[in-house]
Protein backbone atom coordinates (compact mmCIF):
# COMPACT_ATOMS: atom_id res chain seq x y z
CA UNK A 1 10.17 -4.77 2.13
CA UNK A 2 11.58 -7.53 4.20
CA UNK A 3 11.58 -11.17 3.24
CA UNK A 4 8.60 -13.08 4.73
CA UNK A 5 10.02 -14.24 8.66
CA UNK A 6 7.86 -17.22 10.64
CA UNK A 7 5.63 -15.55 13.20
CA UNK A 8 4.19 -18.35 15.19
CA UNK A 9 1.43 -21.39 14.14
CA UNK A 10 -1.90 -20.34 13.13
CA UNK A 11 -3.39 -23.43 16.14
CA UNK A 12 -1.68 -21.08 18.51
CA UNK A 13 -3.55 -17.93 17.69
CA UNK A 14 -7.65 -18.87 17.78
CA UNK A 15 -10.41 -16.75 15.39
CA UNK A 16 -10.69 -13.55 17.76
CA UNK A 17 -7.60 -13.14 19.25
CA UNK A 18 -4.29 -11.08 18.65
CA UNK A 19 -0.60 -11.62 20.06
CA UNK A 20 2.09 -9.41 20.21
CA UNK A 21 5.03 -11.29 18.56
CA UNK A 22 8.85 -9.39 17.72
CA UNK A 23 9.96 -9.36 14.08
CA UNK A 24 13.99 -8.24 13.71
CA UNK A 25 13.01 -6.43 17.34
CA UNK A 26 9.99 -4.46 16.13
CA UNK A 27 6.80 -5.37 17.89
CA UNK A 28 4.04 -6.31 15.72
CA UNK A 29 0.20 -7.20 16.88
CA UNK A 30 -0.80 -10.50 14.86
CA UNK A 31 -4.25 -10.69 14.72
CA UNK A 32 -6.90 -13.07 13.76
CA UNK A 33 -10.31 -12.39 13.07
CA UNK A 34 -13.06 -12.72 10.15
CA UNK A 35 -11.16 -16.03 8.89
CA UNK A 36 -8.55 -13.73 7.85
CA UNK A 37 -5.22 -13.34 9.69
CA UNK A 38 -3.63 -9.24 9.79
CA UNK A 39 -0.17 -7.95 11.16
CA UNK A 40 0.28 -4.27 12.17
CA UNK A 41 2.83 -2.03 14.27
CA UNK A 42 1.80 -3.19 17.67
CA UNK A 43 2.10 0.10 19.45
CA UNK A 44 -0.87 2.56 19.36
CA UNK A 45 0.30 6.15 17.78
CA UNK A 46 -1.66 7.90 20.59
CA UNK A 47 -0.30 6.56 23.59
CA UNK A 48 2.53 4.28 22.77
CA UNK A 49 0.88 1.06 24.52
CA UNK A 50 0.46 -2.39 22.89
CA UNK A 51 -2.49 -2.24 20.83
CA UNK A 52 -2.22 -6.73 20.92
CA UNK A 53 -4.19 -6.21 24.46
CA UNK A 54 -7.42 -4.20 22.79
CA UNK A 55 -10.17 -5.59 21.65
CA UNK A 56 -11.23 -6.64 18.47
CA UNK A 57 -14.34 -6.04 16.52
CA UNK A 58 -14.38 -7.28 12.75
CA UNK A 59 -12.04 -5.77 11.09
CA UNK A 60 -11.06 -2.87 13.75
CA UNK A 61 -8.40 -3.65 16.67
CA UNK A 62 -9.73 -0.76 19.86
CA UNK A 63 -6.80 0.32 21.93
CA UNK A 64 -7.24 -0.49 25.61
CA UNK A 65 -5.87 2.47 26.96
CA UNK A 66 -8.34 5.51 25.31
CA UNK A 67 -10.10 3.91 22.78
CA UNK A 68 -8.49 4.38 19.78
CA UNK A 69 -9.99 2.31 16.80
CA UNK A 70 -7.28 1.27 13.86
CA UNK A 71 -8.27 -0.86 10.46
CA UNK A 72 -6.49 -4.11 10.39
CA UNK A 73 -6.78 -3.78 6.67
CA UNK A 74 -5.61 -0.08 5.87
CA UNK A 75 -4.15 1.05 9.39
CA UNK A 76 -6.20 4.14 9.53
CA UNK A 77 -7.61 5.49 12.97
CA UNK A 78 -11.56 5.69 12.81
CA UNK A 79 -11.15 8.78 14.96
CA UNK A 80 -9.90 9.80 17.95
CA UNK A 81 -7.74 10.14 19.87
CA UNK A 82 -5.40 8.54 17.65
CA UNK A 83 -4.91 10.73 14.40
CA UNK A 84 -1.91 8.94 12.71
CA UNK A 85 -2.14 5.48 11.27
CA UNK A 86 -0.34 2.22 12.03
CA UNK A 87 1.78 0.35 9.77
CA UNK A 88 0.02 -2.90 7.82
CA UNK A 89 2.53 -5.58 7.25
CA UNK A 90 2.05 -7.95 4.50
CA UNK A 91 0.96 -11.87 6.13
CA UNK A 92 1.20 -15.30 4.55
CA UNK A 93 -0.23 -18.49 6.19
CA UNK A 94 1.56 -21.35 4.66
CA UNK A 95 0.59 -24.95 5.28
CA UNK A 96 -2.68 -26.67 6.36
CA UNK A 97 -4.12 -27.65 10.26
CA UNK A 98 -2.35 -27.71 13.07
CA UNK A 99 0.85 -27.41 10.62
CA UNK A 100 -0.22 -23.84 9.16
CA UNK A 101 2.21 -21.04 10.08
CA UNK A 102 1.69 -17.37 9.71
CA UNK A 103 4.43 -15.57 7.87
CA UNK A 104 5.00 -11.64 8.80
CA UNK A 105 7.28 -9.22 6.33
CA UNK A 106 8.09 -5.95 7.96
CA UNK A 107 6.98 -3.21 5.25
């Protein structure tokens, strides 16, 4: 596992919203819902399109394109299309308020 790498601040990424951000070149969907904040490969293994664009609903980030549903927690598809899960990468927000930064190491 890589060491933990600065992402961007926590103020800039609201309750209910993802980002795509680039770790050492590998695009990674930051996303933060449920008071919790999750990092995973951002490309959908179905169609190869940023999953950082779908929707969110609890725990699950829905790709735009055909649906597919991945766990933010475990990276398992619900169903699919998609049939192969998406990497989790460990996430540590350090600091507090507008200070707090979210940490991302590439698994």
């Amino acid at each position: 596992m890589s060491a933990f790498v600065e992402a961007l601040r926590l103020i800039d990424l609201p309750e209910g919203t993802a980002k795509r951000v680039e770790i050492d070149g590998e695009p990674i969907a930051v996303v933060h819902t449920q008071g919790r904040v999750f990092a995973v490969d951002d490309t959908c293994t179905h169609a190869e399109v940023s999953l950082a664009e779908g929707e969110i609903d609890g725990c699950t980030l829905e790709c735009w394109l055909h649906g597919s549903r991945f766990d933010l927690r475990t990276g398992r598809p619900s169903g699919p299309p998609a049939t192969r899960p998406i990497a989790v990468h460990p996430v540590e927000v350090t600091g507090t308020g507008d200070d707090a930064v979210i940490r991302i190491a590439l698994t």
